[in-house]
C-alpha atoms as a PDB file:
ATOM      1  CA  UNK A   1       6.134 -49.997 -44.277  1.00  0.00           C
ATOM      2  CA  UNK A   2       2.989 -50.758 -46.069  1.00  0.00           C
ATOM      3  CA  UNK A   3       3.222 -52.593 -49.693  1.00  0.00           C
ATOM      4  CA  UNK A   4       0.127 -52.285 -52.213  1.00  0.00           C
ATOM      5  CA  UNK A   5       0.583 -53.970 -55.488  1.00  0.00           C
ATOM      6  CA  UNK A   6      -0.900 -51.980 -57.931  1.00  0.00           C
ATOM      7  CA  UNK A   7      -0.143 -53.902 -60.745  1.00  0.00           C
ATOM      8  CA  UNK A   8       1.595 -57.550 -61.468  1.00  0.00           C
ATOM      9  CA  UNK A   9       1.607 -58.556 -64.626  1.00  0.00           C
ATOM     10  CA  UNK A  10       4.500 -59.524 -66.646  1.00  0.00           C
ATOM     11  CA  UNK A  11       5.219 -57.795 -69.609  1.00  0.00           C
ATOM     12  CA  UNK A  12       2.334 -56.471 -70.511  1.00  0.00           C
ATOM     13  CA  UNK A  13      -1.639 -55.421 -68.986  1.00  0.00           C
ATOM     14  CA  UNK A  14      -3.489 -59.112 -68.162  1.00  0.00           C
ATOM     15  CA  UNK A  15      -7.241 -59.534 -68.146  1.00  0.00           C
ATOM     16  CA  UNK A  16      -6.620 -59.312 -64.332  1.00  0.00           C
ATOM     17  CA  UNK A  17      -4.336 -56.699 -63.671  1.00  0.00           C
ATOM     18  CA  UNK A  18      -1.853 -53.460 -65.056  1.00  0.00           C
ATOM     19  CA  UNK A  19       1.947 -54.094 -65.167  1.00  0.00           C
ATOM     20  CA  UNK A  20       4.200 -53.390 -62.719  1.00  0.00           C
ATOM     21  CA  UNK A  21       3.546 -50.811 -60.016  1.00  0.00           C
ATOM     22  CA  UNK A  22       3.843 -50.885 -56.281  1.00  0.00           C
ATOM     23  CA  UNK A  23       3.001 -48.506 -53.688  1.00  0.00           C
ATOM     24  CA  UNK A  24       5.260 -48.443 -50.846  1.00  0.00           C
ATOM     25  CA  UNK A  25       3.988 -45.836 -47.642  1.00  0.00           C
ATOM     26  CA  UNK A  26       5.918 -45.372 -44.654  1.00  0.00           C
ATOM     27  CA  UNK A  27       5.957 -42.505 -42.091  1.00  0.00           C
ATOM     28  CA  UNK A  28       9.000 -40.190 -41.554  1.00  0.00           C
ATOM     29  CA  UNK A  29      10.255 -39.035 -37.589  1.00  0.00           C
ATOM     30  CA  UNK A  30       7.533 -35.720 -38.249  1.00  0.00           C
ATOM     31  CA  UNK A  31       4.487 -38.460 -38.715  1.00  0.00           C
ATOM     32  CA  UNK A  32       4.114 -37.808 -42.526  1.00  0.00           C
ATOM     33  CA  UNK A  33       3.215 -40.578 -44.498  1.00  0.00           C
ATOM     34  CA  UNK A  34       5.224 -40.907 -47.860  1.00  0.00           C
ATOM     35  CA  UNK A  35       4.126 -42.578 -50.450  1.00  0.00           C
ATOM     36  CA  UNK A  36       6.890 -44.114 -53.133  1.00  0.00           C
ATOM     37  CA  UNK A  37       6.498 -46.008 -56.326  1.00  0.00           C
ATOM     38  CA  UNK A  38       8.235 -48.852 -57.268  1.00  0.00           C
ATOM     39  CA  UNK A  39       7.378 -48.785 -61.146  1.00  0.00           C
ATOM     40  CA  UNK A  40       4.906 -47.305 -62.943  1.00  0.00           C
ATOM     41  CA  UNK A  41       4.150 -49.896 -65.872  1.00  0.00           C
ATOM     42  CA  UNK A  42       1.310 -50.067 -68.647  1.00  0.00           C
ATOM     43  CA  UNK A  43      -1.977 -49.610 -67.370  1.00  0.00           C
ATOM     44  CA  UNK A  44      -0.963 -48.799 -63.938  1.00  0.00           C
ATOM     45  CA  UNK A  45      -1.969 -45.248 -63.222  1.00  0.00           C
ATOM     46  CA  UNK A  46      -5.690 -45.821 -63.156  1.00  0.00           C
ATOM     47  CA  UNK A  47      -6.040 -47.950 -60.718  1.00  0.00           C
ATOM     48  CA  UNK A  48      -3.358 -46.138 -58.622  1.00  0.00           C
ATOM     49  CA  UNK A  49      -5.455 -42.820 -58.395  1.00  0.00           C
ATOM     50  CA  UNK A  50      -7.601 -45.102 -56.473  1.00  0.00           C
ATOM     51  CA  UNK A  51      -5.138 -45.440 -53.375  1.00  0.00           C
ATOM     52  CA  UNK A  52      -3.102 -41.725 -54.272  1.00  0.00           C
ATOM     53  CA  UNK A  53      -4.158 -38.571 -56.356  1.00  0.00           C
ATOM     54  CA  UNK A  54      -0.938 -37.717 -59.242  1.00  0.00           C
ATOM     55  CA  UNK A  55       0.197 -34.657 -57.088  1.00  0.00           C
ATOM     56  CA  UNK A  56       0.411 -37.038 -54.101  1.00  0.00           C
ATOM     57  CA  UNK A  57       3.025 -39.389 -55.151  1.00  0.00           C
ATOM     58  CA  UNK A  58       6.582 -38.338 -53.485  1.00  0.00           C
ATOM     59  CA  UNK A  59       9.069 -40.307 -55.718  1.00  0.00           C
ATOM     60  CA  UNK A  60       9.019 -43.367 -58.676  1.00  0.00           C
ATOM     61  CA  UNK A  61      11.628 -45.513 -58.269  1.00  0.00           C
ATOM     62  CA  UNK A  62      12.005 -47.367 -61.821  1.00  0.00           C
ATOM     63  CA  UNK A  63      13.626 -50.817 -62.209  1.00  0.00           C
ATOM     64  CA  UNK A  64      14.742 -50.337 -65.877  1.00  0.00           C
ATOM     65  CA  UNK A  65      12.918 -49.282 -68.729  1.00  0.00           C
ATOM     66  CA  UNK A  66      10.848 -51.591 -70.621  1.00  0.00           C
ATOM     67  CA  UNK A  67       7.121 -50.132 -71.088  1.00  0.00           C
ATOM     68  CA  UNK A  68       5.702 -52.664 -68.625  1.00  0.00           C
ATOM     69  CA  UNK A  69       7.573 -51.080 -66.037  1.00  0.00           C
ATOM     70  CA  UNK A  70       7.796 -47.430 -66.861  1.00  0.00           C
ATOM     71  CA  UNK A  71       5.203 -46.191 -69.868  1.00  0.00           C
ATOM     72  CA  UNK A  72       2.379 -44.626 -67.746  1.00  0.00           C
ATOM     73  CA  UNK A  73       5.133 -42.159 -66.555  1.00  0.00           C
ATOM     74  CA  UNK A  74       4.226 -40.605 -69.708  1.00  0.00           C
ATOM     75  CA  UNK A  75      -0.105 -40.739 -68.710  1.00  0.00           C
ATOM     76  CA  UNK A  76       0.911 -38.960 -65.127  1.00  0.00           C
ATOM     77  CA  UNK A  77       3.076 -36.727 -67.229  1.00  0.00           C
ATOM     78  CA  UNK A  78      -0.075 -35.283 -68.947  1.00  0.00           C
ATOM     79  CA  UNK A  79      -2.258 -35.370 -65.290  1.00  0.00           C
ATOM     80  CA  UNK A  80       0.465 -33.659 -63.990  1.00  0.00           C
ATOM     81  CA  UNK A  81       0.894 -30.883 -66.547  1.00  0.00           C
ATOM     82  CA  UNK A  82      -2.754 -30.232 -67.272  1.00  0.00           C
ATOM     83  CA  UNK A  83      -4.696 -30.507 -64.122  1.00  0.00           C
ATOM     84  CA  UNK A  84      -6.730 -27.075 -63.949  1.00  0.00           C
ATOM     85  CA  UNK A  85      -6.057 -26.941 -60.207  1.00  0.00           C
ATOM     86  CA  UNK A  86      -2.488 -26.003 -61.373  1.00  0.00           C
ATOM     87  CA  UNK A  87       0.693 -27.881 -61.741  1.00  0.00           C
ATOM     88  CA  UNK A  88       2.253 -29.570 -58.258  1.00  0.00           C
ATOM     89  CA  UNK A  89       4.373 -26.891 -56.460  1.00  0.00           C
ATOM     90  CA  UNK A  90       7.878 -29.503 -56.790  1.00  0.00           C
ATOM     91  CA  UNK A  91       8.732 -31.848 -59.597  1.00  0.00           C
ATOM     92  CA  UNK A  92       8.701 -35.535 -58.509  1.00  0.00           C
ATOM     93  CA  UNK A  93      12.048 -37.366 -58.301  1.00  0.00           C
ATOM     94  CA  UNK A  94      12.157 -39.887 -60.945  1.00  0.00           C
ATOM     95  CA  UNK A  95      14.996 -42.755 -59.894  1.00  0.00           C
ATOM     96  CA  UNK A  96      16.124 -44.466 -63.121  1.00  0.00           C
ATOM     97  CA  UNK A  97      18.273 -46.042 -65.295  1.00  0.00           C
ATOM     98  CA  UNK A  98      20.900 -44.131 -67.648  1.00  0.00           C
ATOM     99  CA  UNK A  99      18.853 -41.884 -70.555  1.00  0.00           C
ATOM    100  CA  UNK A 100      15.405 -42.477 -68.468  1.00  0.00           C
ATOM    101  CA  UNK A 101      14.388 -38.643 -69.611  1.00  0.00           C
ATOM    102  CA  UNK A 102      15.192 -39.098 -73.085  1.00  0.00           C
ATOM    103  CA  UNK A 103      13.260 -42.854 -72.962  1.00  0.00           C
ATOM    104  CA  UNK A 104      10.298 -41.250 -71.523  1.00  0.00           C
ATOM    105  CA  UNK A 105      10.173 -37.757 -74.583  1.00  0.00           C
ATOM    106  CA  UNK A 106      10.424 -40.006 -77.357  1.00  0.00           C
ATOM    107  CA  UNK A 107       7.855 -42.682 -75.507  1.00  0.00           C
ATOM    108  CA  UNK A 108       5.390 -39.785 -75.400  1.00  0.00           C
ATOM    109  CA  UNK A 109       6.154 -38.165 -78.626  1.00  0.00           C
ATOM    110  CA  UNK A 110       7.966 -34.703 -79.999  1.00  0.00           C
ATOM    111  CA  UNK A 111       6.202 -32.605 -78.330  1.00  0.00           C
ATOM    112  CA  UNK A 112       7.084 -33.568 -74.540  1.00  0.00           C
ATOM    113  CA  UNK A 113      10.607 -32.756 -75.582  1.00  0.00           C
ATOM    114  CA  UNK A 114      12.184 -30.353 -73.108  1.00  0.00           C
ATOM    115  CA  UNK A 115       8.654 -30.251 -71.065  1.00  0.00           C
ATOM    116  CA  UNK A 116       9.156 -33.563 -68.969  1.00  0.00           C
ATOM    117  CA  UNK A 117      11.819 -32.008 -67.107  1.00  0.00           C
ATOM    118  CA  UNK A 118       9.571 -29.154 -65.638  1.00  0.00           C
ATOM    119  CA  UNK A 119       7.362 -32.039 -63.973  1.00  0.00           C
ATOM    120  CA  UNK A 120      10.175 -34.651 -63.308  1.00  0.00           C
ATOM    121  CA  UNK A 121      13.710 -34.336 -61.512  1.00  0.00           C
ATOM    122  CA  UNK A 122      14.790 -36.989 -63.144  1.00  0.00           C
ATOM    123  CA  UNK A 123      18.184 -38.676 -61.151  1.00  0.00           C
ATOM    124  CA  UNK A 124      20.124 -41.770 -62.364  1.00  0.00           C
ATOM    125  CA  UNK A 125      20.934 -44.888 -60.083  1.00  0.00           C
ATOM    126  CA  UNK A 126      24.248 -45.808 -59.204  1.00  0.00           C
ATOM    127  CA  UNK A 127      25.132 -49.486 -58.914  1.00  0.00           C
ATOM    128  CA  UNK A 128      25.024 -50.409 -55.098  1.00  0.00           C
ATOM    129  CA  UNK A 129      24.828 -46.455 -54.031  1.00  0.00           C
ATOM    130  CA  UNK A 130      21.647 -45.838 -51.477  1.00  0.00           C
ATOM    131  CA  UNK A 131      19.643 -42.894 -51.641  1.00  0.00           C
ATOM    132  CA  UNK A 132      17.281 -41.584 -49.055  1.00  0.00           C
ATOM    133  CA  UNK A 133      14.168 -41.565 -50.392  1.00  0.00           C
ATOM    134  CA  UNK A 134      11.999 -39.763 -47.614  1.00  0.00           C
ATOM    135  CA  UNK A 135      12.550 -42.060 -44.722  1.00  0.00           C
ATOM    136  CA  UNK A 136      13.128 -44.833 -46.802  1.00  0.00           C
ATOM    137  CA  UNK A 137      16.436 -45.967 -47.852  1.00  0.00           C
ATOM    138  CA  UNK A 138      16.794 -47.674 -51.227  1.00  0.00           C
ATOM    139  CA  UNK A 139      19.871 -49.060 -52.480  1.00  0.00           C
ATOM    140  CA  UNK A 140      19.818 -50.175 -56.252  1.00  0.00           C
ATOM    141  CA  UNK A 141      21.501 -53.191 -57.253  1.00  0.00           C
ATOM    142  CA  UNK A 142      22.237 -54.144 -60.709  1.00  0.00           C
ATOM    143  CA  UNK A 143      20.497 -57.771 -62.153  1.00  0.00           C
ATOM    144  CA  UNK A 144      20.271 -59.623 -65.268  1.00  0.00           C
ATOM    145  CA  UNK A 145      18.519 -58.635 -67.493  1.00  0.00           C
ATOM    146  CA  UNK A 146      19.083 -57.885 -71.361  1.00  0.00           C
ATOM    147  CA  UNK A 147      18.348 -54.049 -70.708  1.00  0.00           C
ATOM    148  CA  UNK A 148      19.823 -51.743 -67.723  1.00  0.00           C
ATOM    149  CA  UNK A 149      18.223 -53.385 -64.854  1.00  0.00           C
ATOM    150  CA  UNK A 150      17.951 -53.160 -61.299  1.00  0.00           C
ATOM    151  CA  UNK A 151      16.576 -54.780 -58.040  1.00  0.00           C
ATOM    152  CA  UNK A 152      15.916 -52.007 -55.332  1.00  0.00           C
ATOM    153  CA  UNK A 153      16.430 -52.872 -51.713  1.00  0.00           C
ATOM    154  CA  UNK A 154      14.052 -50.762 -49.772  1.00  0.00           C
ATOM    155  CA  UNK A 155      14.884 -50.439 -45.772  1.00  0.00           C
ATOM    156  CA  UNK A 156      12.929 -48.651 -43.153  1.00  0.00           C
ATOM    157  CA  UNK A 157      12.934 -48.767 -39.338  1.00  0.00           C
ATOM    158  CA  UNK A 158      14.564 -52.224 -39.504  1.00  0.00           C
ATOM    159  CA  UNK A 159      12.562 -53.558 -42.208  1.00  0.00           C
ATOM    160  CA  UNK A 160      13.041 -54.767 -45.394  1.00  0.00           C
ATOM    161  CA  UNK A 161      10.928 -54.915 -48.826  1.00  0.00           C
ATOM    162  CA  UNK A 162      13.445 -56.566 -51.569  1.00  0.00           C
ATOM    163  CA  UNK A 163      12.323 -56.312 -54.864  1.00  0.00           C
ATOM    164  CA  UNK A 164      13.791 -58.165 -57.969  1.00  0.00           C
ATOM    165  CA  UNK A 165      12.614 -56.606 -61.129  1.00  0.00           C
ATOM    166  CA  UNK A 166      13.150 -58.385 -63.667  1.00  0.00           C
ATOM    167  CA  UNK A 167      16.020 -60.875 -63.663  1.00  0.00           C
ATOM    168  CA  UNK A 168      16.991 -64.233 -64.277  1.00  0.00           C
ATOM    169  CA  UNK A 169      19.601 -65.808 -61.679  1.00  0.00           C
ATOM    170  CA  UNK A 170      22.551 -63.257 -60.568  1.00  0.00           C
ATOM    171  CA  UNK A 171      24.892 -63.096 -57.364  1.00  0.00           C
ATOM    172  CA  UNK A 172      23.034 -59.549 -56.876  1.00  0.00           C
ATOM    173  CA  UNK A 173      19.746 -61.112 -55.715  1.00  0.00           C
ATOM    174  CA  UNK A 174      21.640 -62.774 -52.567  1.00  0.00           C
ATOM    175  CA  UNK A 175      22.690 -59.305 -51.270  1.00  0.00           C
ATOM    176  CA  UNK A 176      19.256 -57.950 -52.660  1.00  0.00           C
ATOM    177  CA  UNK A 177      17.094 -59.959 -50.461  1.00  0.00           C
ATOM    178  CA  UNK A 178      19.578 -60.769 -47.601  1.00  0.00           C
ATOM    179  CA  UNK A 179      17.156 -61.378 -44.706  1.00  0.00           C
ATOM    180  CA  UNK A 180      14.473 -59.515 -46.323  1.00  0.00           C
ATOM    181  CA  UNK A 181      11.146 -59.289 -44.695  1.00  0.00           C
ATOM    182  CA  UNK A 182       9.806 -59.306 -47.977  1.00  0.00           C
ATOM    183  CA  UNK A 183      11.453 -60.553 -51.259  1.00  0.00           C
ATOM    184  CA  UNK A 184       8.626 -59.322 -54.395  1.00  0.00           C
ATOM    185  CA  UNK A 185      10.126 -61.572 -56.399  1.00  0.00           C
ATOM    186  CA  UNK A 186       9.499 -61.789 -60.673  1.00  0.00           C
ATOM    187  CA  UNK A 187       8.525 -65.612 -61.530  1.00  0.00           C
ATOM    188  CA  UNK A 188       7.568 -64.943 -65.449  1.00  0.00           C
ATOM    189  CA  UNK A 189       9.156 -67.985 -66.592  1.00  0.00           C
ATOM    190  CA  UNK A 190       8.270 -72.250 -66.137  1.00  0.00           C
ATOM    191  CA  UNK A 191      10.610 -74.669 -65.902  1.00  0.00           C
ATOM    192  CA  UNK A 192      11.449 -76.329 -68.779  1.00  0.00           C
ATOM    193  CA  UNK A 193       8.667 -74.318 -71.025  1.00  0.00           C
ATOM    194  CA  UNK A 194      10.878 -71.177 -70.832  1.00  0.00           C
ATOM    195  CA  UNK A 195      14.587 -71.272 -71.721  1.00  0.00           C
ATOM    196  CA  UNK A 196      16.222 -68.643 -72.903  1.00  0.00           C
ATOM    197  CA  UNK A 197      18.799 -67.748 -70.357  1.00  0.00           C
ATOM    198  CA  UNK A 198      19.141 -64.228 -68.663  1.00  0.00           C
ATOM    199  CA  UNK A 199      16.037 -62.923 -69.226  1.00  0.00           C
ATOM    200  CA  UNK A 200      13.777 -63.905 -66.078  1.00  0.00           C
ATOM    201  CA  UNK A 201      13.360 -66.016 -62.893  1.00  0.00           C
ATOM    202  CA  UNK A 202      10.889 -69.142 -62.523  1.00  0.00           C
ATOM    203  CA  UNK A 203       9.185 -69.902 -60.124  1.00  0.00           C
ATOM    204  CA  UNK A 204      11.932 -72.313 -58.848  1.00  0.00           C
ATOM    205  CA  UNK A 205      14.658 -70.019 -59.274  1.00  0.00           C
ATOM    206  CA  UNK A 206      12.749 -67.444 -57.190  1.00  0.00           C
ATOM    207  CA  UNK A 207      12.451 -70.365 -54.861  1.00  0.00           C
ATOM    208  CA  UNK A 208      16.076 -70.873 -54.561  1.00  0.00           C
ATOM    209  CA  UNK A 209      16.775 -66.816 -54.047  1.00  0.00           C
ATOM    210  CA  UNK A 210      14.745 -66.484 -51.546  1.00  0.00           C
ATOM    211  CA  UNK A 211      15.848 -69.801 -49.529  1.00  0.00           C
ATOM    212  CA  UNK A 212      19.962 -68.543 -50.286  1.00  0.00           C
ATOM    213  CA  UNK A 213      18.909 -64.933 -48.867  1.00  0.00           C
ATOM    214  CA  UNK A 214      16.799 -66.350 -46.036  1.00  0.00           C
ATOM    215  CA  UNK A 215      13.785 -64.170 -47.053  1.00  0.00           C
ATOM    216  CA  UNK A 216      11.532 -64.133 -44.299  1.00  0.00           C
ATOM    217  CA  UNK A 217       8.694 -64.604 -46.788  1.00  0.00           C
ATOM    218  CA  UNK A 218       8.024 -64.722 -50.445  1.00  0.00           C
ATOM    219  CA  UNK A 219       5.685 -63.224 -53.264  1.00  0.00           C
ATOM    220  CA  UNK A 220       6.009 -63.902 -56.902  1.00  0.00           C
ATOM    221  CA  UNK A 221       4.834 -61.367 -59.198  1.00  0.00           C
ATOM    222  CA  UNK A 222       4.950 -60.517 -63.101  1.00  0.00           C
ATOM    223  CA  UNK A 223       3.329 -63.411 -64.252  1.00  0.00           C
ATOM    224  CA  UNK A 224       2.107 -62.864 -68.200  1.00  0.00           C
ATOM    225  CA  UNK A 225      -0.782 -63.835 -68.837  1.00  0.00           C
ATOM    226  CA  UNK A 226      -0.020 -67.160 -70.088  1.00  0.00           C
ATOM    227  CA  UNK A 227       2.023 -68.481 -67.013  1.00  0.00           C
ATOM    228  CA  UNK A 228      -0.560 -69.956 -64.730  1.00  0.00           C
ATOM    229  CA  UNK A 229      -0.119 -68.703 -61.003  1.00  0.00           C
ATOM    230  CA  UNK A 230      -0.456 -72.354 -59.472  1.00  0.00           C
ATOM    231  CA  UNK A 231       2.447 -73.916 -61.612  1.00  0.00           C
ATOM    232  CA  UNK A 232       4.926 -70.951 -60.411  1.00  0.00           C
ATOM    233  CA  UNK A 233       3.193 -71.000 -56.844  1.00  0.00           C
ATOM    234  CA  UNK A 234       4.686 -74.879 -57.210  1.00  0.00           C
ATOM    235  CA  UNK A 235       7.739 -74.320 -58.012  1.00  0.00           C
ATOM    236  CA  UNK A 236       8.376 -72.213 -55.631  1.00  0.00           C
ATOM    237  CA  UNK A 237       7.199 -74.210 -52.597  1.00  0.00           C
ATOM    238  CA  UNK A 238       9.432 -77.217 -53.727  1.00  0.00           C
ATOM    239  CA  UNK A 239      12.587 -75.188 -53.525  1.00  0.00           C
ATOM    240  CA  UNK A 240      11.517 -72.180 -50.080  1.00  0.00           C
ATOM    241  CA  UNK A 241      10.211 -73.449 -47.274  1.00  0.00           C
ATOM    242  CA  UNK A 242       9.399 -70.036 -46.050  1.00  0.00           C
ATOM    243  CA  UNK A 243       5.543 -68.590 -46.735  1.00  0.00           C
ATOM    244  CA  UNK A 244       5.168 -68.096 -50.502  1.00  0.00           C
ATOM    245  CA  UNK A 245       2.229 -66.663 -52.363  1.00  0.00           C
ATOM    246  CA  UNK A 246       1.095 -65.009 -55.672  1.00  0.00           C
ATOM    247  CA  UNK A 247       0.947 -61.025 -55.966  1.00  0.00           C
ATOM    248  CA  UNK A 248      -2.501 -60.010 -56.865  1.00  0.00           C
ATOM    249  CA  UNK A 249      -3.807 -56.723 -57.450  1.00  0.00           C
ATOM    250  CA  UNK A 250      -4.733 -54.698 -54.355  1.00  0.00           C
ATOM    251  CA  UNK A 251      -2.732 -57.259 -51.883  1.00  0.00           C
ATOM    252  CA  UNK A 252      -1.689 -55.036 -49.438  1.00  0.00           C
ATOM    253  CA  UNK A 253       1.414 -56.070 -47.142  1.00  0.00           C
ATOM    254  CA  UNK A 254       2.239 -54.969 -43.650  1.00  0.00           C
ATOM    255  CA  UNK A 255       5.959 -55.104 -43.072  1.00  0.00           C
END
């Protein structure tokens, strides 16, 4: 599998980067490449037509549903629809939370109502049920979070790209990453600057996850843009010994 991160900031677009998105491409037993989103958050979709045109993309996988992880679903909506080379001949699965159709119409506005459905099949996750998606398979496990949430476990020829979403500590996250090759783990929150509870990992706690699961290597991503990369990046080292690093935009992983 091949990771991209498209986007990695937390909660909302930084100077630096979009929210969440990640492009995950992997070949089936035929030799086609498929190309899979994890997320499609706030300010994503631009820079993604860099590495895939719309009508390219073979399924979104969505974590939950907060805008920083889903709202340019609504922007691709619009590419999709209008393009004067015509509409794509399939609609694109759309992996999601409960109500993820409904979120998305009333995101967009009245008159997407009943229209997103003729560009996305949209299909709801099922705690701990895994789907083939292409020749991946991703198994969606549910975190905490104060919304429907979910870490995705994405598997492939042996391989495995774990990532969190957003969460703050769970048992999930021990099955989520269980010998993962990769753990894309959230770090939005400092020790003992952030603490409401059940909301999101720090830097530590991502840390800790990834030492429990014995992650084979770590990367912290949806940092807002107040949350300094080298004080997570810390944290982190002082509780995994494993290779850590920060997510930046257009890191590209081989796994």
């Amino acid at each position: 599998m091949r990771l991209t991160v498209v986007g990695c900031a937390g909660s909302f677009p930084s100077p630096r980067s979009p929210a969440s998105c990640y492009l995950v491409e992997a070949d089936d037993a035929a030799g086609r490449t498929w190309r899979v989103l994890l997320d499609l958050g706030s300010g994503a979709l631009g820079p993604l037509q860099r590495l895939v045109a719309p009508g390219g993309i073979d399924e979104i996988l969505l974590s939950h549903l907060h805008p920083d992880h889903c709202m340019d679903l609504c922007g691709l909506f619009v590419a999709l629809r209008y393009d004067p080379a015509g509409r794509p001949t399939r609609r694109i699965p759309v992996y999601g939370p409960g109500h993820t159709l409904s979120r998305l119409e009333r995101a967009y506005g009245a008159d997407a109502e009943g229209q997103m459905g003729g560009i996305y099949d949209v299909r709801k996750w099922t705690e701990g049920l895994a789907v083939d998606v292409g020749p991946l398979l991703v198994t969606p496990l549910r975190v905490n979070h104060p919304v429907e949430a979910y870490g995705l476990r994405v598997e492939h020829a042996g391989r495995v790209i774990a990532y969190t979403g957003d969460t703050d500590t769970c048992p999930a996250l021990v099955r989520l990453g269980a010998a993962a090759d990769l753990l894309l783990a959230e770090a939005s929150f400092v020790e003992g600057r952030d603490l409401e509870p059940d909301i999101h990992l720090t830097g530590h706690r991502a840390g800790l996850v990834a030492a429990s699961c014995e992650a084979k290597r770590l990367v912290l991503t949806h940092l807002p843009a107040w949350t300094e990369p080298d004080v997570v990046l810390a944290e982190a080292q002082a509780s995994y010994a494993g290779p850590v690093e920060v997510a930046t935009p257009g890191a590209v992983y081989e796994i």
